[in-house]
N, C-alpha and C. Protein backbone atom coordinates (compact mmCIF):
# COMPACT_ATOMS: atom_id res chain seq x y z
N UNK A 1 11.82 219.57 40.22
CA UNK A 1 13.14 220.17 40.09
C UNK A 1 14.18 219.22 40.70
N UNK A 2 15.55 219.27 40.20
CA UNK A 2 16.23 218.69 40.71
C UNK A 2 16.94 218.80 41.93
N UNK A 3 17.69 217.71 42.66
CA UNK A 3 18.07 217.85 43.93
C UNK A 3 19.59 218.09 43.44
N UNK A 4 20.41 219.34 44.00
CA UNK A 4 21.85 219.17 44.47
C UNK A 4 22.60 219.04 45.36
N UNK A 5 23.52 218.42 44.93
CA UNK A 5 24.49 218.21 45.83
C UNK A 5 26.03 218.63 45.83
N UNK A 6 26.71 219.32 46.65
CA UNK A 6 27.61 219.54 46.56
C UNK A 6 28.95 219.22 47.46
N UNK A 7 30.10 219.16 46.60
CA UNK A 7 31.39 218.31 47.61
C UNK A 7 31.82 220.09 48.44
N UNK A 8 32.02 219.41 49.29
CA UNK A 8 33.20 220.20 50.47
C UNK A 8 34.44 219.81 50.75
N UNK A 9 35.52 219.81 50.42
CA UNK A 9 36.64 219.77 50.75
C UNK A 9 37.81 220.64 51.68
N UNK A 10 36.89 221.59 52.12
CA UNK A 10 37.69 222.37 53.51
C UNK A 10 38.41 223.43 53.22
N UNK A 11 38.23 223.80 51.51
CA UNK A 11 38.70 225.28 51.28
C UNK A 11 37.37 226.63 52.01
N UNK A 12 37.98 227.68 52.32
CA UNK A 12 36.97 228.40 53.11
C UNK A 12 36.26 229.11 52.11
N UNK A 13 36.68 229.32 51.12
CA UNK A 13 35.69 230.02 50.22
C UNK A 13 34.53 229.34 49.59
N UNK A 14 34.55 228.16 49.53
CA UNK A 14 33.98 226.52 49.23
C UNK A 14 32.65 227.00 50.51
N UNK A 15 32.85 226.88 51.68
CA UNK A 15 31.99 226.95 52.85
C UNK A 15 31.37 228.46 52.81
N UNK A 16 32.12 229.78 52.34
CA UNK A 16 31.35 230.95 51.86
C UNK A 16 30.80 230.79 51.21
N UNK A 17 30.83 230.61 49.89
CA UNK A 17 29.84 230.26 48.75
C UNK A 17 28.68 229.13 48.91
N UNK A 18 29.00 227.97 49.78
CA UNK A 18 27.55 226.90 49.82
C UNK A 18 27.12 227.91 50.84
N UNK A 19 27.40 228.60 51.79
CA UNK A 19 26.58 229.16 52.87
C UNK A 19 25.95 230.83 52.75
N UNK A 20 26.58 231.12 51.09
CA UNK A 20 25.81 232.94 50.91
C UNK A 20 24.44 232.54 50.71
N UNK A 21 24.24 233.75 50.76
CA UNK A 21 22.68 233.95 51.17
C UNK A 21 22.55 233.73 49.75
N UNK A 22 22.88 234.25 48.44
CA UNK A 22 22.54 234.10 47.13
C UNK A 22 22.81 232.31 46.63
N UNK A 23 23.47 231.86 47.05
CA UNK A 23 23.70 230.65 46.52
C UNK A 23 23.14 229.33 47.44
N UNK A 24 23.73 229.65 48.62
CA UNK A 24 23.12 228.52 49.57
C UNK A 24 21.04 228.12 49.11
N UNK A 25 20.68 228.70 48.36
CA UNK A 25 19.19 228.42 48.08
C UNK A 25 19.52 226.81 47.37
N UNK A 26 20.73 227.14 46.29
CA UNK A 26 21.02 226.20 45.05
C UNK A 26 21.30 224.87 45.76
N UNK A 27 21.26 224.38 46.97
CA UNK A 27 22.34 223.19 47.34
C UNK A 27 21.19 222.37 48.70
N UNK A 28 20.61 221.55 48.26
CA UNK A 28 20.39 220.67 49.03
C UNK A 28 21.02 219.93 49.64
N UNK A 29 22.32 219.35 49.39
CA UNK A 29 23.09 218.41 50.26
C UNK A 29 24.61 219.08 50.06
N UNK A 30 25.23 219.59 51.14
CA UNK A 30 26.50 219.70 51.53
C UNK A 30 26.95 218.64 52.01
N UNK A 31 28.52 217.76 50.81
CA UNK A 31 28.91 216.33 51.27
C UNK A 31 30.33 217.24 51.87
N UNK A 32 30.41 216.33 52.93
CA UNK A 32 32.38 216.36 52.89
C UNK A 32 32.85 214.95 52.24
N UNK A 33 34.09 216.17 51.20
CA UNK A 33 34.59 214.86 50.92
C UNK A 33 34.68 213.51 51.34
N UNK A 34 34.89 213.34 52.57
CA UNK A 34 35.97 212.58 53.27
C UNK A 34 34.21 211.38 53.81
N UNK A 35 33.53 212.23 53.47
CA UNK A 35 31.79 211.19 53.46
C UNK A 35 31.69 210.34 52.31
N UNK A 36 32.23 211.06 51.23
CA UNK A 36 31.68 210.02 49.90
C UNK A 36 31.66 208.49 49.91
N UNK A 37 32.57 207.91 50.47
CA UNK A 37 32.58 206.57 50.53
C UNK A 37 31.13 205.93 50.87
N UNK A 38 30.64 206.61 51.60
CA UNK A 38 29.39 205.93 52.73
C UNK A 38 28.29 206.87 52.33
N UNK A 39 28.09 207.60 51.46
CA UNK A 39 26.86 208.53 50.56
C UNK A 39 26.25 208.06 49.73
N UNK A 40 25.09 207.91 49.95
CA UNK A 40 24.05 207.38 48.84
C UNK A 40 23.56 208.27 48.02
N UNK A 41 24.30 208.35 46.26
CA UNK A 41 23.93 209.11 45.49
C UNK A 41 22.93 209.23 44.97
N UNK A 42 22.06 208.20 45.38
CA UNK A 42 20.56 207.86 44.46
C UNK A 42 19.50 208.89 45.14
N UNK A 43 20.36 209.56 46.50
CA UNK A 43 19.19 210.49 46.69
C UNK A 43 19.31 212.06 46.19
N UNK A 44 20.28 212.09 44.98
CA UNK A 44 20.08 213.36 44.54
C UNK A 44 20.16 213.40 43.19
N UNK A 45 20.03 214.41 42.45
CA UNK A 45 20.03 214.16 41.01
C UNK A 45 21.58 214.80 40.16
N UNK A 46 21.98 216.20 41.12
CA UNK A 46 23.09 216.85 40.67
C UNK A 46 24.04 216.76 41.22
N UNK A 47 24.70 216.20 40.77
CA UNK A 47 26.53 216.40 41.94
C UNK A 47 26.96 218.05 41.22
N UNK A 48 27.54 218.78 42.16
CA UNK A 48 28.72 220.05 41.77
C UNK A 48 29.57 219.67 42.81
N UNK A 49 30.85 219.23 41.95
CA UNK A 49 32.50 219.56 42.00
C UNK A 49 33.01 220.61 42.02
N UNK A 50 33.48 221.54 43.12
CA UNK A 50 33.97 222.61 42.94
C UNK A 50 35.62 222.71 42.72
N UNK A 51 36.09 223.14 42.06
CA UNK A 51 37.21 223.90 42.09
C UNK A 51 37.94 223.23 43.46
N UNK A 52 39.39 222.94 43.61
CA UNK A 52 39.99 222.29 44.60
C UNK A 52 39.25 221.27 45.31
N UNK A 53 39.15 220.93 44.52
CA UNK A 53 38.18 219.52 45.18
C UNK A 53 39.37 218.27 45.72
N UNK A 54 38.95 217.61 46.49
CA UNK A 54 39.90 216.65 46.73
C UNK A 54 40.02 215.37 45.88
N UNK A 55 41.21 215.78 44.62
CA UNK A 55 41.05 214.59 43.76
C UNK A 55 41.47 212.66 44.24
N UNK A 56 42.20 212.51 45.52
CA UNK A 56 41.87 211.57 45.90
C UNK A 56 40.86 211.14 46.43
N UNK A 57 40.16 212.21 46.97
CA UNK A 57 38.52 211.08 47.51
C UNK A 57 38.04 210.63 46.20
N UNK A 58 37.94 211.76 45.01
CA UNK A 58 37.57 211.74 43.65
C UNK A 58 37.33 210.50 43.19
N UNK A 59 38.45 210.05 43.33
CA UNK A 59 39.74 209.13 42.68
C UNK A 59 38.71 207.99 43.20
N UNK A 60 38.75 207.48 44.77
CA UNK A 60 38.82 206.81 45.52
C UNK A 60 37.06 206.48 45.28
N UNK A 61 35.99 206.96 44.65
CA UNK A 61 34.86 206.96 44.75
C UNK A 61 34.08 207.02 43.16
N UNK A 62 35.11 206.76 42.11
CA UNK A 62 35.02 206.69 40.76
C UNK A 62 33.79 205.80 39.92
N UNK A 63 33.79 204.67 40.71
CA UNK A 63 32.93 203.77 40.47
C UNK A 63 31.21 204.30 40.76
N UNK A 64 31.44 205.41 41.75
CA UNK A 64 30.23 205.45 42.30
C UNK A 64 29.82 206.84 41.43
N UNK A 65 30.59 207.48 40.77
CA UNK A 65 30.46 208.97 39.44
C UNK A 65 30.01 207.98 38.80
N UNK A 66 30.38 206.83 38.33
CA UNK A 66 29.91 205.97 37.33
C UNK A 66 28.69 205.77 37.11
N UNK A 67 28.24 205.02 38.21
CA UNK A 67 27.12 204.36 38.19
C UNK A 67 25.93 205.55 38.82
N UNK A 68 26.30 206.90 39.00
CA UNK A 68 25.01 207.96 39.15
C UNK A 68 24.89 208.73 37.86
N UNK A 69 25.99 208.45 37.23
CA UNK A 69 26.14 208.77 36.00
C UNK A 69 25.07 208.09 34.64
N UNK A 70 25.55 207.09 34.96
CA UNK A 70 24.57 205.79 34.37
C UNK A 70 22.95 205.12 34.70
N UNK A 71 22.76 206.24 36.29
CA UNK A 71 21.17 205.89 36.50
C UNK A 71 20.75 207.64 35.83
N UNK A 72 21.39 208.11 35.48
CA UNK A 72 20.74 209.62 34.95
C UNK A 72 21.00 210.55 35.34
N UNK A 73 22.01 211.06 36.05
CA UNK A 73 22.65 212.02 36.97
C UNK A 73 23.37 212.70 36.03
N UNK A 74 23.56 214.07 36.29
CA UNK A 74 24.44 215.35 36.19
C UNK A 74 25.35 215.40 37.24
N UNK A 75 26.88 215.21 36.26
CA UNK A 75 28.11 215.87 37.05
C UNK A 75 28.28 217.45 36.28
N UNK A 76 28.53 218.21 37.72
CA UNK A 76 28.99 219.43 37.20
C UNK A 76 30.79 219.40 37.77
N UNK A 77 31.36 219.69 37.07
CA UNK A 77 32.82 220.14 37.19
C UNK A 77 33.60 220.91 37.24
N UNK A 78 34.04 221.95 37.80
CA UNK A 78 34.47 223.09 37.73
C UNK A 78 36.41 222.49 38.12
N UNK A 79 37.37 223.18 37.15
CA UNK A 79 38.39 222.97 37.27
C UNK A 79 39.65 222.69 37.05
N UNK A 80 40.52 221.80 37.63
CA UNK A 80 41.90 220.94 37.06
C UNK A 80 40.55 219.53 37.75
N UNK A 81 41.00 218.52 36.87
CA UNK A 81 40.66 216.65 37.05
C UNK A 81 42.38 215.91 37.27
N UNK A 82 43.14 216.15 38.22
CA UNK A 82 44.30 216.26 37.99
C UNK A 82 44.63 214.72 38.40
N UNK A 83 43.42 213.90 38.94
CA UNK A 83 42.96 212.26 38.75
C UNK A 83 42.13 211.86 37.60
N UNK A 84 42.12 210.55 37.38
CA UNK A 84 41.19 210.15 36.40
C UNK A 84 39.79 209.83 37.01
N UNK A 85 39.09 210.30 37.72
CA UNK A 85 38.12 210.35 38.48
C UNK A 85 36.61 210.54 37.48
N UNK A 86 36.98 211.19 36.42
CA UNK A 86 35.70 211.54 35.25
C UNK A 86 36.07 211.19 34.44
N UNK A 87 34.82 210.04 34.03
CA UNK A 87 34.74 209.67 33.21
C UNK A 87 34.92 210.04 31.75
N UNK A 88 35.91 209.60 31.02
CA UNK A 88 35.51 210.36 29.32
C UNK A 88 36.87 211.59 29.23
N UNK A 89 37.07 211.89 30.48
CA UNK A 89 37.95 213.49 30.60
C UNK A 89 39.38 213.36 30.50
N UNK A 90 39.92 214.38 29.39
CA UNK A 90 41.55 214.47 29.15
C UNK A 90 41.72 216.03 29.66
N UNK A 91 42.34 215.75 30.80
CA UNK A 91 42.76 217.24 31.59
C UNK A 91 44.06 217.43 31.13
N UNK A 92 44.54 218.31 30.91
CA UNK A 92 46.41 218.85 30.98
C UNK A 92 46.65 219.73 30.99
N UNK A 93 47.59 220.28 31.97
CA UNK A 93 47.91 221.89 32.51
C UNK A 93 48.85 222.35 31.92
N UNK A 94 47.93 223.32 31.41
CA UNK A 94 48.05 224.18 30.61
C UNK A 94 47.56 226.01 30.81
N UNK A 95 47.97 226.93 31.16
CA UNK A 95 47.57 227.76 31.83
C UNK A 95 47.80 229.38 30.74
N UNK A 96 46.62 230.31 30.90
CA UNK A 96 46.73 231.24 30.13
C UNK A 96 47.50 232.27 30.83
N UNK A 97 47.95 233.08 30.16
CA UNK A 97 48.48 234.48 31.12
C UNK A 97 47.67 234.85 31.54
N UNK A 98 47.59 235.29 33.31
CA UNK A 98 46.38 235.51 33.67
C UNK A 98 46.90 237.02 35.12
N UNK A 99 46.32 237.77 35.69
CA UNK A 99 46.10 238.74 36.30
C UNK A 99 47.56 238.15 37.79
N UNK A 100 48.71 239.36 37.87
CA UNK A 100 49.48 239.20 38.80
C UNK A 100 49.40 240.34 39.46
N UNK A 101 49.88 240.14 41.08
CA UNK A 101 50.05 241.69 41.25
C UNK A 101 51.24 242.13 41.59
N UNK A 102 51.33 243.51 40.94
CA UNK A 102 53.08 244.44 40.87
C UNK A 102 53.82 244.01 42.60
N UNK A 103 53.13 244.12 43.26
CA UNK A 103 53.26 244.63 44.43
C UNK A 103 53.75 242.99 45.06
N UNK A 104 53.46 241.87 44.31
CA UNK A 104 53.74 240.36 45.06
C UNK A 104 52.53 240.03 46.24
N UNK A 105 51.70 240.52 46.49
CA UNK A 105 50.53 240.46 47.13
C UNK A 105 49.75 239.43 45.93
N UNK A 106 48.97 238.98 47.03
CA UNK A 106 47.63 238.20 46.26
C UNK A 106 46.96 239.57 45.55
N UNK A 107 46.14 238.97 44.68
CA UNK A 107 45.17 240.25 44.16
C UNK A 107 44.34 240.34 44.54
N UNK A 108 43.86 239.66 45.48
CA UNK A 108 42.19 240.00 46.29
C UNK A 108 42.53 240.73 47.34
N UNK A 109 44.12 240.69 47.73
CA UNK A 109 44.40 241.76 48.67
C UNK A 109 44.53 242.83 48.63
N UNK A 110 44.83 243.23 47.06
CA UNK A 110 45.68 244.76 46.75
C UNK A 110 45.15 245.48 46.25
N UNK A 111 45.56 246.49 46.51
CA UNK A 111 44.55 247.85 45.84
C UNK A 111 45.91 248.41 44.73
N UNK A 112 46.71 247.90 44.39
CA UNK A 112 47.31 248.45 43.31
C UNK A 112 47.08 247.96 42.28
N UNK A 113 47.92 248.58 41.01
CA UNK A 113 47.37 247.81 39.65
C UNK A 113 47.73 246.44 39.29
N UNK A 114 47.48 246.16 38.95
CA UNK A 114 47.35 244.48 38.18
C UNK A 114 47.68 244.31 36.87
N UNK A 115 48.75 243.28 36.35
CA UNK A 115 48.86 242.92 35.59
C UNK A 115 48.86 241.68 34.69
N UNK A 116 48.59 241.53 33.06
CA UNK A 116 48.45 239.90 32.73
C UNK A 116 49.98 240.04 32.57
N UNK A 117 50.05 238.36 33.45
CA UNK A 117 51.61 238.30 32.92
C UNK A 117 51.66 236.72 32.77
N UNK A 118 51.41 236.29 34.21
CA UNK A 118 52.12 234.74 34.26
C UNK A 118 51.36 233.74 33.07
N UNK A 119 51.84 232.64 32.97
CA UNK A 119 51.50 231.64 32.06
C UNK A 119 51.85 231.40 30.80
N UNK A 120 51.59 230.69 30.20
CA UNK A 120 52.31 230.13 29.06
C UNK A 120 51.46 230.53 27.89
N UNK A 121 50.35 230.33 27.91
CA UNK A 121 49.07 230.41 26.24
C UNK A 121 48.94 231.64 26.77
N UNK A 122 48.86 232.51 25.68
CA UNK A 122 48.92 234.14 25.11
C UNK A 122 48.27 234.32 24.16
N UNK A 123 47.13 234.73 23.80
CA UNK A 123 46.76 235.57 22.49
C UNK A 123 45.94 235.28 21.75
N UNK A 124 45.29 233.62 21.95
CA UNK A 124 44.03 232.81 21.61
C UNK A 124 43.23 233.60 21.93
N UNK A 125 42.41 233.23 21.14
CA UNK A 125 40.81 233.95 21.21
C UNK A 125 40.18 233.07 21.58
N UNK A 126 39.41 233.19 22.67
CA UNK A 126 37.89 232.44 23.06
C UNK A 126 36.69 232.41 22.12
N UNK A 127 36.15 230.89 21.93
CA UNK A 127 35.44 230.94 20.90
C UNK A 127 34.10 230.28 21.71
N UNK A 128 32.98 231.00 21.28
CA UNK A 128 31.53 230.39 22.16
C UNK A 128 31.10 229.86 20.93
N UNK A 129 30.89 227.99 21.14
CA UNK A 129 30.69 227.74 19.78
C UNK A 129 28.85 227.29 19.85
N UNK A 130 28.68 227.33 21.02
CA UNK A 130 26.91 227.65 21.20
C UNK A 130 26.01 228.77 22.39
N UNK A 131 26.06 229.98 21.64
CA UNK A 131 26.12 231.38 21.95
C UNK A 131 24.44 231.16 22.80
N UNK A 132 23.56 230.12 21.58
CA UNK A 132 22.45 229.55 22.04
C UNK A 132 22.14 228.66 23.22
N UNK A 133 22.85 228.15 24.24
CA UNK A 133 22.34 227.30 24.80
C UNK A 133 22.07 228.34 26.28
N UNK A 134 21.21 227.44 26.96
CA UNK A 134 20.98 228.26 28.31
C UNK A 134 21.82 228.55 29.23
N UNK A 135 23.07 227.80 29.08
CA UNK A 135 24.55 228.01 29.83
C UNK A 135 24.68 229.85 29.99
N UNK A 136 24.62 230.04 28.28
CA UNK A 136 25.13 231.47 28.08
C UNK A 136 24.25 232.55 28.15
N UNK A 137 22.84 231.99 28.97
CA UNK A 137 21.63 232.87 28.66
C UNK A 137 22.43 234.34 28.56
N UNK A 138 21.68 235.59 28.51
CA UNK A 138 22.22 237.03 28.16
C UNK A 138 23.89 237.52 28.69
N UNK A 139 24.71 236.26 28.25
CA UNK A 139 25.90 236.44 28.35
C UNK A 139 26.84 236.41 26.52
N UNK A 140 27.50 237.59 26.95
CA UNK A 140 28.81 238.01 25.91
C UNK A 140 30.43 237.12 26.05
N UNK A 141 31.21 237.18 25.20
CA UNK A 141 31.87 236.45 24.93
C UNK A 141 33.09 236.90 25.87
N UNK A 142 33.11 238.49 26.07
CA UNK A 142 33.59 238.94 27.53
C UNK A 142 33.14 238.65 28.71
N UNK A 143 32.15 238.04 29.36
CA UNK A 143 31.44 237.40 30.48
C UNK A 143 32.32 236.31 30.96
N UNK A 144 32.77 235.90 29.53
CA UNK A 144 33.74 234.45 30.39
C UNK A 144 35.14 234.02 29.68
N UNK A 145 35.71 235.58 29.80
CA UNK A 145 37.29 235.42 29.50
C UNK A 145 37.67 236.07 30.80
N UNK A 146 38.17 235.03 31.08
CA UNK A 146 39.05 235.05 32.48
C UNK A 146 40.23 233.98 32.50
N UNK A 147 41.07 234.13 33.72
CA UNK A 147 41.85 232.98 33.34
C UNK A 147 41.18 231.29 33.89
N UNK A 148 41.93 230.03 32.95
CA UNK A 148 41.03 229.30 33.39
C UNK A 148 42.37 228.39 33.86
N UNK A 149 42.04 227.03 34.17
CA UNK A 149 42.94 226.53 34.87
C UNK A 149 43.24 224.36 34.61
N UNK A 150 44.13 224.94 33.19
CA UNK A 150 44.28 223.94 32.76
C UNK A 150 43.37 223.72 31.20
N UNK A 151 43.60 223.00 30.26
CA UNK A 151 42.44 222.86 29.08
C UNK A 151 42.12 220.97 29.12
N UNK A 152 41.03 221.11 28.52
CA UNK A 152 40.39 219.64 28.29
C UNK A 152 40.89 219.44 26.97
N UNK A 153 40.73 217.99 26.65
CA UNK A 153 40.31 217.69 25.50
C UNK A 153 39.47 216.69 25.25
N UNK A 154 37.94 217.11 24.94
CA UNK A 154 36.61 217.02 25.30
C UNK A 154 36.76 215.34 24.44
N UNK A 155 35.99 214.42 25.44
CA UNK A 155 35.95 213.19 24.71
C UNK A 155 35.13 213.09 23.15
N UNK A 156 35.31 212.12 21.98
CA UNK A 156 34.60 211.92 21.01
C UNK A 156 32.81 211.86 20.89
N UNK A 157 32.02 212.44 20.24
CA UNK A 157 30.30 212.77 20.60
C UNK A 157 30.29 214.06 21.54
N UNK A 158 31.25 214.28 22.20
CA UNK A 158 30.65 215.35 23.70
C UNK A 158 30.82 216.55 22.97
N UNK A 159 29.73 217.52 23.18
CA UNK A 159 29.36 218.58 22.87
C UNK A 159 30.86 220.25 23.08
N UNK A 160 31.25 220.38 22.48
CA UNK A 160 32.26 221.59 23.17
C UNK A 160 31.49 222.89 23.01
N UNK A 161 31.58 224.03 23.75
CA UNK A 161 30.91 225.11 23.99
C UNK A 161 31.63 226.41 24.27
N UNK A 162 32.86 226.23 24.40
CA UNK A 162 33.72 227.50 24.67
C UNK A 162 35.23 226.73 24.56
N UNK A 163 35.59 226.94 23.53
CA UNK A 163 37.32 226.84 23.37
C UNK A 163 38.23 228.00 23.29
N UNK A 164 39.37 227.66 23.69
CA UNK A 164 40.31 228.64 23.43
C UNK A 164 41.61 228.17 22.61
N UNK A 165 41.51 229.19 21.45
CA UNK A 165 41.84 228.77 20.13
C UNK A 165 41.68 227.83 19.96
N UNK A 166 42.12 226.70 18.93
CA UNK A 166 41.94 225.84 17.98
C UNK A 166 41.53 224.58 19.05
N UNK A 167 42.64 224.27 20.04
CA UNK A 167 42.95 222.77 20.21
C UNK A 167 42.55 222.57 21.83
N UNK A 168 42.35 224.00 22.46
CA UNK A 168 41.98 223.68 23.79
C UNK A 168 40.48 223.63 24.36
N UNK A 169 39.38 222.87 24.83
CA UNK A 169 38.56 222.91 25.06
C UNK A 169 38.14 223.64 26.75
N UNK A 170 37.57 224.36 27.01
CA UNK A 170 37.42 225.07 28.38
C UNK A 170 35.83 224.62 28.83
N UNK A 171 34.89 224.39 28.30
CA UNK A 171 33.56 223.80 28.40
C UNK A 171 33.52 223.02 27.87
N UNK A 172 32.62 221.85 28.35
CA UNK A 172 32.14 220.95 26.62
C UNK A 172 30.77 220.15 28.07
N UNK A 173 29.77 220.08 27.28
CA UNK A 173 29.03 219.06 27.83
C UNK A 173 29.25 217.63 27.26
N UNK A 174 29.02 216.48 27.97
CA UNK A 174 29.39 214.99 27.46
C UNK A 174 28.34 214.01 28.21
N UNK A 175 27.60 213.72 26.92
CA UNK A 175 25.78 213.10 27.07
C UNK A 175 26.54 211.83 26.55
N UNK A 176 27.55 211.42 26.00
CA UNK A 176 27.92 209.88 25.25
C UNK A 176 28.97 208.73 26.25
N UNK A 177 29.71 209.10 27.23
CA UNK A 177 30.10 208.85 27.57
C UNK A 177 30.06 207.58 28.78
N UNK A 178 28.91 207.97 29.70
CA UNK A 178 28.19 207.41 30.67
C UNK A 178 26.35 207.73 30.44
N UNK A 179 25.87 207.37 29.22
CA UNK A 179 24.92 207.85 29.37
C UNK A 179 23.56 206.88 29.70
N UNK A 180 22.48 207.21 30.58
CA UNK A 180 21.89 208.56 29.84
C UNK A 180 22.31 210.20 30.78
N UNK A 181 23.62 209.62 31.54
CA UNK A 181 23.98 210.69 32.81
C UNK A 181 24.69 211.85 31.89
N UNK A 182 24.78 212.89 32.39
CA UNK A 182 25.74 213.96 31.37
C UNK A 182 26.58 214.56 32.08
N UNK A 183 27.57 215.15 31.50
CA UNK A 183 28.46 215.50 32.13
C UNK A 183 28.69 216.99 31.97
N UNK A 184 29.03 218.02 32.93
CA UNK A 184 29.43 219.37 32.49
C UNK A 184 30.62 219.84 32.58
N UNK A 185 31.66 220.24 31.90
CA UNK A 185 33.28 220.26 32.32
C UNK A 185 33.55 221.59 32.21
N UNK A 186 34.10 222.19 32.76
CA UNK A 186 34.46 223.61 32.75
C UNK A 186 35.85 223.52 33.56
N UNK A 187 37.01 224.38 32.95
CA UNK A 187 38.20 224.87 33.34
C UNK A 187 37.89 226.29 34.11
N UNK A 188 37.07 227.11 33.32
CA UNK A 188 36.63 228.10 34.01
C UNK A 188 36.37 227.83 35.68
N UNK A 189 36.43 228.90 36.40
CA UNK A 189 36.45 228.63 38.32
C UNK A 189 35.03 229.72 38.74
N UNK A 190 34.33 230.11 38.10
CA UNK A 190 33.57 231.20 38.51
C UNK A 190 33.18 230.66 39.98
N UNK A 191 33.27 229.72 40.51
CA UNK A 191 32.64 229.14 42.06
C UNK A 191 33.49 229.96 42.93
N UNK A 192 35.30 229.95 42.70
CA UNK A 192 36.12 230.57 43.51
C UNK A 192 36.25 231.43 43.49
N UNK A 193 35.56 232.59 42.43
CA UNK A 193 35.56 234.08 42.53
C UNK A 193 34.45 234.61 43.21
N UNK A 194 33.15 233.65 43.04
CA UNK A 194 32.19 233.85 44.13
C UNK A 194 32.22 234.25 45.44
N UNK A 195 33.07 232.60 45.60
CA UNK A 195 33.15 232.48 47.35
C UNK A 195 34.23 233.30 47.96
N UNK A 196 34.95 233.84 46.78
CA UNK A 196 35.96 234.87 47.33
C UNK A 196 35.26 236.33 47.20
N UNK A 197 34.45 236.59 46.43
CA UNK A 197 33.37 238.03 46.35
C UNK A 197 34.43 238.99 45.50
N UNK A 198 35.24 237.96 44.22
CA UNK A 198 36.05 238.98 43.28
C UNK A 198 35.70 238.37 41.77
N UNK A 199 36.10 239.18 40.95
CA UNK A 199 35.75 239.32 39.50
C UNK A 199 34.42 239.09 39.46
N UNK A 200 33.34 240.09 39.56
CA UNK A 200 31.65 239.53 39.94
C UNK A 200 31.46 239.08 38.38
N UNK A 201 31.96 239.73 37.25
CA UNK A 201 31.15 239.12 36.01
C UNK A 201 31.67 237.69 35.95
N UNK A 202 32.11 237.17 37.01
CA UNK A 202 32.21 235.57 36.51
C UNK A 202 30.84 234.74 36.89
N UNK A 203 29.95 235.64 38.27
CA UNK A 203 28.63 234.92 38.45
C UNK A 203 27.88 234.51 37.47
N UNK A 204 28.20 235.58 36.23
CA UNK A 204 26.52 235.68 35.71
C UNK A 204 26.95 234.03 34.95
N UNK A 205 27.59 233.53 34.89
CA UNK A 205 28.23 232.14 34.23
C UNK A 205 27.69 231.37 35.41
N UNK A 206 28.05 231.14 36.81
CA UNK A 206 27.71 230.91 37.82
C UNK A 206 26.11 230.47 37.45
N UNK A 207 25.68 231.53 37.92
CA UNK A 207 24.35 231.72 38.05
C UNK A 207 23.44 231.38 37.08
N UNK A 208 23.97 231.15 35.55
CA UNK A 208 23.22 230.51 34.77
C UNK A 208 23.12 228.71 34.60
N UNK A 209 24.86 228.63 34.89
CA UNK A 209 25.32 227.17 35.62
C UNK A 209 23.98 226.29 36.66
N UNK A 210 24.13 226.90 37.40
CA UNK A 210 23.03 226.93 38.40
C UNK A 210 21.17 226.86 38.21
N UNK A 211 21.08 227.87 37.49
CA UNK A 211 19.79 227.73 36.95
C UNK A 211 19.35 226.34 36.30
N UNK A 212 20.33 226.02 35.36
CA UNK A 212 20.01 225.21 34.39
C UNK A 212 20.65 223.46 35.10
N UNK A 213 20.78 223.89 36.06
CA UNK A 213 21.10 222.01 36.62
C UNK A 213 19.78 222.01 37.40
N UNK A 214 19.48 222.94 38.10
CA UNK A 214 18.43 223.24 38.81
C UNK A 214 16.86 222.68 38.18
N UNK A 215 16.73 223.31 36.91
CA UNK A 215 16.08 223.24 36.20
C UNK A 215 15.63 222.05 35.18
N UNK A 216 16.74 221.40 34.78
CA UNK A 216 17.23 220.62 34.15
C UNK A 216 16.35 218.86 34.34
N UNK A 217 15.86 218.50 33.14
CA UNK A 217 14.91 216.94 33.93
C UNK A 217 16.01 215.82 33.50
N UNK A 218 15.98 215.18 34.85
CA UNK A 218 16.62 213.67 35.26
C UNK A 218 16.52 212.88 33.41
N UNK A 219 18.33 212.90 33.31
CA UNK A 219 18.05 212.10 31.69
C UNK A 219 18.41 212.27 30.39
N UNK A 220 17.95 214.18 30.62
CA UNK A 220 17.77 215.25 29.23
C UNK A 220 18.83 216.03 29.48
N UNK A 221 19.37 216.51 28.31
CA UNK A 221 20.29 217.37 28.23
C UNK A 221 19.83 218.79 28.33
């Protein structure tokens, strides 16, 4: 099985989630960012990027995504790439209407109602364009409409797996790019609803995420 590894960048929900009892099983190496320079990637097989990651260390350590990329390594990505840090990747923010609260409170704080309001893209439909792969094991097309944060536009050969409408890509795997390393891109955040213990149907995305890097042999898609 494979070894993971995951970045820390000093958000606290980042340090909840590598340290729950349900997830902390998944993570062999907790990096801090601010280590990458001086980390030897050859001793693991999976990098996970979480959500607020620090895109200047990112940035600053590009060469070295490269070349773990290129001995056979899995990047997982969860996010905005708001550096050119990944390889192959066209990020641009772009944001759906997504859950506010009446009240001006955060929503993990409030017990009042909630509404979609903020953002710009409205009314696209999410499209799962491989319902089959183990990503989506016994997951529905409601499992992973949530808001996401920012759209790709998945490099040429790389696989896309969940768009929203026509032109925005929200998943795509990318085996052509740096290969025989692959890449996993997701706009989706299910890591930060984890480590925050809100919207739970974003785990089961999580948790299949997880399975399948876990699982996954050094190489193969």
């Amino acid at each position: 099985m494979n070894k993971i590894a995951v970045i820390y960048s000093g958000s606290k929900w980042q340090s909840d989630l590598f340290h729950s009892e349900k997830y902390r099983p998944f993570f062999d190496f907790i990096i801090h960012a601010c280590d990458l320079p001086k980390k030897d990637f050859s001793i693991f097989d999976v990098l996970v990027i979480p959500r607020e990651s620090n895109q200047e260390m990112l940035f600053a350590v590009k060469d070295k995504i490269n070349r773990f990329l290129e001995s056979g390594g899995l990047v997982i990505s969860f996010g905005e790439v708001t550096r050119p840090w990944l390889p192959g990747c066209v990020w641009e923010q772009k944001d759906p209407r997504f859950k506010f609260c009446e009240t001006g409170q955060n929503p993990r704080n409030c017990s009042g109602r909630c509404v979609w309001e903020k953002g710009k893209l409205d009314g696209r439909p999410y499209k799962l364009l491989k319902p089959e792969h183990p990503l989506f094991k016994g997951l529905e097309i409601e499992d992973l409409q949530w808001h996401f944060h920012g759209i790709f536009h998945a490099p040429g050969g790389a696989e896309v797996l969940l768009k929203y409408g026509e032109e925005a890509d929200l998943v795509y795997l990318d085996g052509v790019t740096c290969p025989p390393g692959v890449i996993l891109a997701t706009t989706l955040d299910p890591d930060v609803h984890a480590g925050y213990g809100v919207v739970k149907k974003t785990q089961k995305f999580l948790d299949n995420v997880f399975h399948w890097a876990r699982n996954r042999v050094r190489g193969h898609r």
